[in-house]
Protein backbone atom coordinates (compact mmCIF):
# COMPACT_ATOMS: atom_id res chain seq x y z
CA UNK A 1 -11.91 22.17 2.24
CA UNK A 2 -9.56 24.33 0.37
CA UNK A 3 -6.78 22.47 -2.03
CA UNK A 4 -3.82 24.25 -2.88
CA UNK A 5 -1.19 22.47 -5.35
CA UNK A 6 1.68 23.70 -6.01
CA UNK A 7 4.11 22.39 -9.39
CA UNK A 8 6.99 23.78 -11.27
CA UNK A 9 9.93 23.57 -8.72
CA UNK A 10 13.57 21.49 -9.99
CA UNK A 11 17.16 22.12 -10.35
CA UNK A 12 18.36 25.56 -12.06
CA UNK A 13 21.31 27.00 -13.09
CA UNK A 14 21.99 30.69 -11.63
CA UNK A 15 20.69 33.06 -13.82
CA UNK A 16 17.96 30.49 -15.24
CA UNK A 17 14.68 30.99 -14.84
CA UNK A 18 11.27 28.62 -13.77
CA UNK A 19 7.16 29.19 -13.37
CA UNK A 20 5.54 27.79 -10.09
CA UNK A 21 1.87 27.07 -10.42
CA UNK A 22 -0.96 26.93 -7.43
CA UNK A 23 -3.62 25.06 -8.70
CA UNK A 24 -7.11 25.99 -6.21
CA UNK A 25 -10.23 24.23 -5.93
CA UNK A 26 -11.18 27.87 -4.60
CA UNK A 27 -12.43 30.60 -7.14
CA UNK A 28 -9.61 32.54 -6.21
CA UNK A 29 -11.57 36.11 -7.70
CA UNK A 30 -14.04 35.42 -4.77
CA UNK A 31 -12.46 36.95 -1.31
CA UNK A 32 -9.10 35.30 -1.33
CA UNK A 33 -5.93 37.27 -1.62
CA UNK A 34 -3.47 34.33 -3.18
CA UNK A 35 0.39 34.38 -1.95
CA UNK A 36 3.64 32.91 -2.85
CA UNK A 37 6.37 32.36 0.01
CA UNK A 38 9.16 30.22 0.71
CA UNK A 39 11.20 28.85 3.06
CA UNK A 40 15.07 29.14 2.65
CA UNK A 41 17.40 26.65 4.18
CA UNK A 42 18.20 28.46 8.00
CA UNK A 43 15.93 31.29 7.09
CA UNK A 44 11.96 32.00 8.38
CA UNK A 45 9.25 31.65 5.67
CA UNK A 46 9.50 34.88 3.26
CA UNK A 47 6.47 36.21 1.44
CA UNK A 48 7.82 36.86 -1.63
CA UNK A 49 4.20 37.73 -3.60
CA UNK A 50 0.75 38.24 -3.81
CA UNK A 51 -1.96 38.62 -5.79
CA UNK A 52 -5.27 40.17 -4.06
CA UNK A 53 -9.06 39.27 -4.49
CA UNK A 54 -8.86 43.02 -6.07
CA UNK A 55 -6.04 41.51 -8.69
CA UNK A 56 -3.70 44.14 -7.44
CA UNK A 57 0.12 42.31 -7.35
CA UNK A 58 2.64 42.98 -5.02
CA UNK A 59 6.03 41.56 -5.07
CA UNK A 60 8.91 41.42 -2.67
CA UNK A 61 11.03 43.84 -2.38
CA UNK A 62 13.82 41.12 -2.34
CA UNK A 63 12.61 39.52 -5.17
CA UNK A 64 11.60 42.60 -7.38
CA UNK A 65 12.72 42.66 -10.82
CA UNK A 66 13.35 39.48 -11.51
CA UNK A 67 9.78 37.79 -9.69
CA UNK A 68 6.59 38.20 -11.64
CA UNK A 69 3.14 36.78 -10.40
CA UNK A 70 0.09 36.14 -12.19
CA UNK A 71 -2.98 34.26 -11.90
CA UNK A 72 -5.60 32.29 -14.55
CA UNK A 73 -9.16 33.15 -13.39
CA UNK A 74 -10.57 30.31 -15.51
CA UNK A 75 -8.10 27.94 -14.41
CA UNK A 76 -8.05 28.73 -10.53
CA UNK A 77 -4.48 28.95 -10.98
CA UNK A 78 -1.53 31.36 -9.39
CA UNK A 79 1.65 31.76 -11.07
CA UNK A 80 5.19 33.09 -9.74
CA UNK A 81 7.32 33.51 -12.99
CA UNK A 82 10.84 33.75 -11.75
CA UNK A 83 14.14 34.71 -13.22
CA UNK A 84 17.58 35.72 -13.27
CA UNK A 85 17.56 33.31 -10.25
CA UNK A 86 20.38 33.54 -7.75
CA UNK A 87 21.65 30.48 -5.41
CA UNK A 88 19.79 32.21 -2.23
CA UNK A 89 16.92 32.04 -3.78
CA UNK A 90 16.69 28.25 -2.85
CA UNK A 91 14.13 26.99 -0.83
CA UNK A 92 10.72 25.66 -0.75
CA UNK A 93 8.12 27.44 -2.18
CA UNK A 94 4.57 27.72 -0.99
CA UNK A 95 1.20 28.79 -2.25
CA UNK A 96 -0.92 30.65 0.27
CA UNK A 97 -4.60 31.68 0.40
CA UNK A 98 -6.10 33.87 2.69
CA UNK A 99 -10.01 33.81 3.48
CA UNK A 100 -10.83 37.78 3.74
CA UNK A 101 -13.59 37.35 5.79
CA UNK A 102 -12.66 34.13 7.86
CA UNK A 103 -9.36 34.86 7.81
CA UNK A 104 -8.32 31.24 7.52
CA UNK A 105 -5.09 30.92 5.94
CA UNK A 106 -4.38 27.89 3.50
CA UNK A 107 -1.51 25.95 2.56
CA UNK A 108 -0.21 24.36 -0.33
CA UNK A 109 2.60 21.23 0.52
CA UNK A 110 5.64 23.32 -1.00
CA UNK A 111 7.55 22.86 -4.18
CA UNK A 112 11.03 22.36 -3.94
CA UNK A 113 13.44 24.85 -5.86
CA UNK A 114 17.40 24.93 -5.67
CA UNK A 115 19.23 26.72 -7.72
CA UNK A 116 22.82 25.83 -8.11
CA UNK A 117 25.77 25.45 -10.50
C-alpha cells in the first residue's frame, strides 16, 4: 500500500510564498515518477509538476517561474516550493505517484492552499 502525505498548505498573501511536502512510504528513486497537481475552485485537476524516477523536473508551463519542485531521496519526500503566488493559484494541492511499470497511480488527500488579501 502506497502512503502519500501531503503538508504545507494555509492562508497567503499574493505575492507570498509556501513549500508543500509529499511524504512516501515508497522509495520514490525506485520506478515512480512523483507529481504535484491541484484542483482550483470550478477548474479540472492541473498538473502543475513532476519529478521523474530519472530526477528530471518538469514544471507547468502556468506555473513556471515562480514553481520549483524538489525531492529528499533520504527522506522519501517531494517538495513544490512556490512563490510570487497569485489569487488563482488557489486550490487544493495533491501529491501524485505513478508506478512505471504497473502504472497504478497514487494519491495523496490534498492540502489546502488559498491565497488571498
Amino acid at each position: 500500500q502506497v502512503s502519500l502525505v501531503e503538508s504545507g498548505g494555509g492562508l497567503v498573501q499574493p505575492g507570498g510564498s509556501l513549500t508543500l511536502a509529499c511524504a512516501a512510504s515508497i522509495n520514490i528513486l525506485s520506478g515512480y515518477d512523483m507529481n504535484w497537481y491541484r484542483q482550483s475552485p470550478g477548474k479540472s485537476r492541473e498538473q502543475v509538476a513532476m519529478i521523474s524516477s530519472g530526477q528530471s523536473i518538469n514544471i507547468a508551463d502556468s506555473v513556471k517561474g515562480r514553481f520549483a519542485a524538489s525531492r529528499d531521496s533520504a527522506k522519501n519526500t517531494i517538495y513544490l516550493h512556490m512563490s510570487n503566488l497569485k489569487p488563482e493559484d488557489t486550490g487544493v494541492y495533491y501529491c501524485n505517484a505513478l508506478g512505471l511499470a504497473s502504472g497504478n497511480s497514487y494519491w495523496g488527500q490534498g492540502t489546502q492552499v488559498t491565497v488571498s488579501s
